[in-house]
C-alpha atoms as a PDB file:
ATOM      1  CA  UNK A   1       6.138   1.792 -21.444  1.00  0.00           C
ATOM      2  CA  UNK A   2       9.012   1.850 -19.548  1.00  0.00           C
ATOM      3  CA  UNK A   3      12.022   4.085 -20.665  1.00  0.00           C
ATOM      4  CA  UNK A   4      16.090   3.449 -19.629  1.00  0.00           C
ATOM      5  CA  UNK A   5      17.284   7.150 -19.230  1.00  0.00           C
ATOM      6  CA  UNK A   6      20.501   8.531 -18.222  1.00  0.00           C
ATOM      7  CA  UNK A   7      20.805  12.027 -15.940  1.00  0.00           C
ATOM      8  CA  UNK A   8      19.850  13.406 -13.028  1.00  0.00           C
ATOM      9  CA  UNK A   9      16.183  12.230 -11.518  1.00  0.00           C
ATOM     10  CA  UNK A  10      16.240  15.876  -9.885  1.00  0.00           C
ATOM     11  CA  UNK A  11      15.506  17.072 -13.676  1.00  0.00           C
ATOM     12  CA  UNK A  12      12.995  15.037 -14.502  1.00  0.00           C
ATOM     13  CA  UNK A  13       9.943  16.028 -16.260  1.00  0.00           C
ATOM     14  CA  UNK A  14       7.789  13.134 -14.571  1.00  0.00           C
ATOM     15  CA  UNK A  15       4.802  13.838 -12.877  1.00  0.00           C
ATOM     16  CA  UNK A  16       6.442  11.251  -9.966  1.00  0.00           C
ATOM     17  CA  UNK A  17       9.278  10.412  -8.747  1.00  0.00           C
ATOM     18  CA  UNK A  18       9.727   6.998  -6.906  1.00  0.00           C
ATOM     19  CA  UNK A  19      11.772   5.551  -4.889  1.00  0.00           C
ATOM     20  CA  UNK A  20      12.980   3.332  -2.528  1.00  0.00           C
ATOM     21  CA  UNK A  21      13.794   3.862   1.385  1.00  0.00           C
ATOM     22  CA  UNK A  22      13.222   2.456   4.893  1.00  0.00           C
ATOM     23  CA  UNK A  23      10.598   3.215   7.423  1.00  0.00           C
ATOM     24  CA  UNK A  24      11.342   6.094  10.138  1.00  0.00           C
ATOM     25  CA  UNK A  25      14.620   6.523   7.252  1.00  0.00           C
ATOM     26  CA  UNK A  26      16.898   9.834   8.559  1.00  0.00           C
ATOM     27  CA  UNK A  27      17.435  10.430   4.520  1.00  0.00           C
ATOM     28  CA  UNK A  28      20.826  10.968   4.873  1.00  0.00           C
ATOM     29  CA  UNK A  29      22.181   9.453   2.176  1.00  0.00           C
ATOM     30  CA  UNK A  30      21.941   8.745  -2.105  1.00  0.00           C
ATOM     31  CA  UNK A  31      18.491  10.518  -3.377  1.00  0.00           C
ATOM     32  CA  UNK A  32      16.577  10.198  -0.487  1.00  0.00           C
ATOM     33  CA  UNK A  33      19.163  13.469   1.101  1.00  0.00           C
ATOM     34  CA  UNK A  34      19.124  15.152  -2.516  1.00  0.00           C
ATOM     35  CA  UNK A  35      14.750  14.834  -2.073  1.00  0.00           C
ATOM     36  CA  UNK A  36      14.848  15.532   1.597  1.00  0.00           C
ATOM     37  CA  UNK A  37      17.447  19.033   0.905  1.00  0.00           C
ATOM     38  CA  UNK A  38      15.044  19.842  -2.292  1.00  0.00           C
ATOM     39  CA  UNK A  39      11.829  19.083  -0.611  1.00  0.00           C
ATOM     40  CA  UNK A  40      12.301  19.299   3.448  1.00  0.00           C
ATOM     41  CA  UNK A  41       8.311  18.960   4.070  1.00  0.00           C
ATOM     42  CA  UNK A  42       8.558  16.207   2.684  1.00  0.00           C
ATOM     43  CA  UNK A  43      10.958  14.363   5.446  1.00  0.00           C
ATOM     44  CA  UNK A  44       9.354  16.163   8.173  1.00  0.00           C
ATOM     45  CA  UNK A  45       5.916  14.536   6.567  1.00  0.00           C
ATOM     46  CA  UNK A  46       7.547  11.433   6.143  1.00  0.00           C
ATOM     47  CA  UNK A  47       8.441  11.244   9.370  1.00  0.00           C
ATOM     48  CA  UNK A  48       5.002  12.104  10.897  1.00  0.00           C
ATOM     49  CA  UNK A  49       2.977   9.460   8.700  1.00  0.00           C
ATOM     50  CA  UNK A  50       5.976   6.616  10.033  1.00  0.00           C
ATOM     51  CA  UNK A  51       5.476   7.550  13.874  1.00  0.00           C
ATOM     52  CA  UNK A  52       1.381   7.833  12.950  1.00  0.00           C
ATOM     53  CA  UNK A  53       1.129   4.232  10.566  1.00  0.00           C
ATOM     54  CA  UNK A  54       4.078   2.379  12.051  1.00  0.00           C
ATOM     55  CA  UNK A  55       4.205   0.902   7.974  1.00  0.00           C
ATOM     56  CA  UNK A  56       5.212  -1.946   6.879  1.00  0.00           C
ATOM     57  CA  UNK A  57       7.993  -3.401   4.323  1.00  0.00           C
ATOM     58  CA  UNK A  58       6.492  -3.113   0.584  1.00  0.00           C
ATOM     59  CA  UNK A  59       4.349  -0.114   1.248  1.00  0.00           C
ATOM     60  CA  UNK A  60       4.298   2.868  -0.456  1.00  0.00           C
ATOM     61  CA  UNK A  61       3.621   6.311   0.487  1.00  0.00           C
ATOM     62  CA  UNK A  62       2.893   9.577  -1.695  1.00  0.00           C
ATOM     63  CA  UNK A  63       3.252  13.202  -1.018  1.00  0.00           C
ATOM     64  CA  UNK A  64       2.337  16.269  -2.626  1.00  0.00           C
ATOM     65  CA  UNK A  65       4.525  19.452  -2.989  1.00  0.00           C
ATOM     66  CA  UNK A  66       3.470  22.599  -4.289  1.00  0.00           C
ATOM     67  CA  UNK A  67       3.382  23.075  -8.094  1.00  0.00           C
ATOM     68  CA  UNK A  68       2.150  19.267  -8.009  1.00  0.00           C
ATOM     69  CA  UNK A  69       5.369  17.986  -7.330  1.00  0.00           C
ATOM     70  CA  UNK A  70       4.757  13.960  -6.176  1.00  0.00           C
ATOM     71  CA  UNK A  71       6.952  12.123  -4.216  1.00  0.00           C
ATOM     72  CA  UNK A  72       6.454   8.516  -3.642  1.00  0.00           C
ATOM     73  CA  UNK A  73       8.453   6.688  -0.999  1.00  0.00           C
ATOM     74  CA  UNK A  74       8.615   2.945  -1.569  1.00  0.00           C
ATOM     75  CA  UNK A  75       9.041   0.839   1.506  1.00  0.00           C
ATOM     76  CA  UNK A  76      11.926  -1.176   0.387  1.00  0.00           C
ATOM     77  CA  UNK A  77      14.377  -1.947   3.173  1.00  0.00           C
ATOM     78  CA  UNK A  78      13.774  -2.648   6.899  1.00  0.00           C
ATOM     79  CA  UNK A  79      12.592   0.297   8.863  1.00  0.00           C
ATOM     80  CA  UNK A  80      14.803   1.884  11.699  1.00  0.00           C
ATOM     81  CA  UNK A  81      12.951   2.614  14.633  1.00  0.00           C
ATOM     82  CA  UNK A  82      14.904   3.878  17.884  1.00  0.00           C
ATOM     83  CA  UNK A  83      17.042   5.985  18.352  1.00  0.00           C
ATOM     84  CA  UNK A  84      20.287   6.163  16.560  1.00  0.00           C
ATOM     85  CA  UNK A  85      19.279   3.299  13.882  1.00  0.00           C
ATOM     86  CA  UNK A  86      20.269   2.943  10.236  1.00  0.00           C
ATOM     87  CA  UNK A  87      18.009   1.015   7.526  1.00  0.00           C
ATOM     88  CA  UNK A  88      18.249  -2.088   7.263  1.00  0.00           C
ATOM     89  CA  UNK A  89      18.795  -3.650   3.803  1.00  0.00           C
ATOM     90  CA  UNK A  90      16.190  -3.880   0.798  1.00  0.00           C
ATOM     91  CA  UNK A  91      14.667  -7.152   0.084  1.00  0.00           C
ATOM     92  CA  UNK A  92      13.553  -8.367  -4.199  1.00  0.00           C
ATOM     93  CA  UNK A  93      10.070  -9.191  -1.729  1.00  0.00           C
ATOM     94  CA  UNK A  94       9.927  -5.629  -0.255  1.00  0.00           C
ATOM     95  CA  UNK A  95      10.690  -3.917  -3.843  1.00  0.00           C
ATOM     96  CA  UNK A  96       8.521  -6.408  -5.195  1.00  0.00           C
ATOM     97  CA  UNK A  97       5.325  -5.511  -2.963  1.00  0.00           C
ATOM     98  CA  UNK A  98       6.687  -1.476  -3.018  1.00  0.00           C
ATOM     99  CA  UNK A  99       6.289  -1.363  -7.049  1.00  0.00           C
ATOM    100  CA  UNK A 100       2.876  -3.232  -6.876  1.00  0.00           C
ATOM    101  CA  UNK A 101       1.752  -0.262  -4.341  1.00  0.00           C
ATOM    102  CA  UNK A 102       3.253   1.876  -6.695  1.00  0.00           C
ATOM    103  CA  UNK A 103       1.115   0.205  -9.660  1.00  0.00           C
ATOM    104  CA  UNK A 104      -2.167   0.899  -7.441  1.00  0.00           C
ATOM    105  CA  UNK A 105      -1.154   4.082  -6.768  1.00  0.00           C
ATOM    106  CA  UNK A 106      -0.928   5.220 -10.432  1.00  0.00           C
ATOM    107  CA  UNK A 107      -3.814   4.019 -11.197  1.00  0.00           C
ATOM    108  CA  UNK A 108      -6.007   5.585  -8.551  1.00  0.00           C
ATOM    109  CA  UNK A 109      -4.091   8.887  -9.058  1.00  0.00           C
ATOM    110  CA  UNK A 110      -4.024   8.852 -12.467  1.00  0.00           C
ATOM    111  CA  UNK A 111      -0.180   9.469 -12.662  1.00  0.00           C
ATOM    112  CA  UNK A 112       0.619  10.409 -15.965  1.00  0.00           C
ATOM    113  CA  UNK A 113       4.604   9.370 -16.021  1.00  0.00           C
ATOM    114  CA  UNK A 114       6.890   8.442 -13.439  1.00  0.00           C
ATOM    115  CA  UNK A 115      10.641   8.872 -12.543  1.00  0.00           C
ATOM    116  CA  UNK A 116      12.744   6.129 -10.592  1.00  0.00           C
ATOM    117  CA  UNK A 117      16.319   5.182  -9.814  1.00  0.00           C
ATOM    118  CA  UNK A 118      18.236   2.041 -10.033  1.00  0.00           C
ATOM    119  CA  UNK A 119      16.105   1.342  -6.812  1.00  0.00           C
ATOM    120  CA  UNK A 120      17.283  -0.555  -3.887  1.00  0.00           C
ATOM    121  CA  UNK A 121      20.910  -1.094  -5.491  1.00  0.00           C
ATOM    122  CA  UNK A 122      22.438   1.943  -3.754  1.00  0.00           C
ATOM    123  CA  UNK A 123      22.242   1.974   0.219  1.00  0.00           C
ATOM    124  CA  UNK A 124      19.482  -1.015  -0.391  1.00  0.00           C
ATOM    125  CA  UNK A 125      22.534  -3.399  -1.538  1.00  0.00           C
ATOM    126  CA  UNK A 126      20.494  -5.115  -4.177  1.00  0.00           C
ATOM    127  CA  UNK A 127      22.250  -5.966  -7.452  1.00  0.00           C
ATOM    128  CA  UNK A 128      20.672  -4.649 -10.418  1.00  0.00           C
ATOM    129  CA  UNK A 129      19.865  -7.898 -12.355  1.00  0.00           C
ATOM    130  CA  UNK A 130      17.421  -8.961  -9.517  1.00  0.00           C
ATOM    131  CA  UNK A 131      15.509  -5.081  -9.383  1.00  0.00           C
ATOM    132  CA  UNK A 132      15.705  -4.911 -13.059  1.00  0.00           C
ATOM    133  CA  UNK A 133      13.008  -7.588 -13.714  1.00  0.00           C
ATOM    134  CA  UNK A 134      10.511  -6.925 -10.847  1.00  0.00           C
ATOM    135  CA  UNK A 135      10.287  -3.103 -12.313  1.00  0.00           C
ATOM    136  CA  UNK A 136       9.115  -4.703 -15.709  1.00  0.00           C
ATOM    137  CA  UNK A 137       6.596  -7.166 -14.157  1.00  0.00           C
ATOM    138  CA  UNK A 138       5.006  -4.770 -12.170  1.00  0.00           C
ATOM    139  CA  UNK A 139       5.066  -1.419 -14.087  1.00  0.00           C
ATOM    140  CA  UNK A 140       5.957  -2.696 -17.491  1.00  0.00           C
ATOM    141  CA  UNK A 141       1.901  -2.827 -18.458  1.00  0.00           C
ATOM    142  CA  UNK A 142       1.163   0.806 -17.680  1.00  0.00           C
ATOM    143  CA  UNK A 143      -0.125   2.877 -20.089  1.00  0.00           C
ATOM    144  CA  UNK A 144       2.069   5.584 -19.128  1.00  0.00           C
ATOM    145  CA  UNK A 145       5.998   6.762 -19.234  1.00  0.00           C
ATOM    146  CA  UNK A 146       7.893   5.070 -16.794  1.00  0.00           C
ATOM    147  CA  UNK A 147      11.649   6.794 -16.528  1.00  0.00           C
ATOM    148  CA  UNK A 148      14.382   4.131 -14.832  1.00  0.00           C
ATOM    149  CA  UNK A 149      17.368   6.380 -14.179  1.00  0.00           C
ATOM    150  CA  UNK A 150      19.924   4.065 -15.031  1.00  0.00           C
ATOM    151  CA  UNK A 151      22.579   5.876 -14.817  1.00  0.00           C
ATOM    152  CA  UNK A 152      23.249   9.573 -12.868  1.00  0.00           C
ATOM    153  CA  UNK A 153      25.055  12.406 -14.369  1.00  0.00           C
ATOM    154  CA  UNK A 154      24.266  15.404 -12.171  1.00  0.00           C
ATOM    155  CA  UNK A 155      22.788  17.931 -13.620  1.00  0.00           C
ATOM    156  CA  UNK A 156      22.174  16.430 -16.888  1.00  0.00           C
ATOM    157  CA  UNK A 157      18.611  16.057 -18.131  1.00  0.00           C
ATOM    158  CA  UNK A 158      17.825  12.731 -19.237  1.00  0.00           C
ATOM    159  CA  UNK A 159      16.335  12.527 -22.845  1.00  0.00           C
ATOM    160  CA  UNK A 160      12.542  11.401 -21.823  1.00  0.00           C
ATOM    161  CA  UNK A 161      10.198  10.158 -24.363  1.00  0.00           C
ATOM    162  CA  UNK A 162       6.761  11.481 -24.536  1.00  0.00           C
ATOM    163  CA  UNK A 163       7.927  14.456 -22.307  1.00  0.00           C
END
């Protein structure tokens, strides 16, 4: 069942929180710096499984935190390898193949809810009304909560049904 909330992802009560970012990405910017300041393991991990797996566009990538935090980076724009690159834009075929890792993932983890933005539409530069759809094709069956953070207030818990 997937959920339109409105708040601040950092607040969630979801057992996941998704979302979307580039290969070898400095998170510098948008939630990926609010995730990498909150969670700095987590970068330094990143970082270690990109120079290790060299992944691919679409891919999706989980890690664990303490207190069973989940973090699950979704291979949506073009990675940026050497030194001194940005991310490259998101692609509706990247999110696309991202969400259906994502839908794999849940189901081999047995995620119990899940937290994402308005994915690729920030530093991705995907419009809304193409990501909107592809998040209910690919997640819309799940027998779990699925949270899209449609719009951020900071600091505001989103109302969250079934949480």
């Amino acid at each position: 069942m997937i959920y339109n909330v409105e708040g601040d992802i950092l607040l969630t009560k979801a057992q996941v929180i998704a979302h979307g970012i580039a290969a070898n990405d400095p998170m510098d910017q948008g939630l990926a710096q609010a995730l990498h300041r909150q969670y700095p393991a987590m970068h330094k991990d990143f970082h270690h499984w990109c120079h290790q797996q060299h992944p691919s566009e679409g891919e999706a990538w989980m890690w664990g935190g303490t207190g069973g935090v989940r973090i699950v980076n979704l291979l949506t724009q073009e990675g940026c390898y050497g030194h001194g690159k940005r991310p490259g834009k998101a692609s509706t075929k990247h999110v696309n193949h991202a969400l259906r890792a994502l839908k794999k993932m849940a189901g081999k983890e047995k995620f119990n809810s899940i937290a994402l933005p308005r994915l690729a539409t920030g530093i991705g530069g995907l419009e809304w009304v193409e990501v909107e759809p592809l998040i209910h094709n690919q997640l819309g069956d799940l027998d779990i909560p699925v949270y899209v953070y449609t719009v951020y207030h900071p600091g505001q818990k989103a109302k969250e049904p079934g949480l």
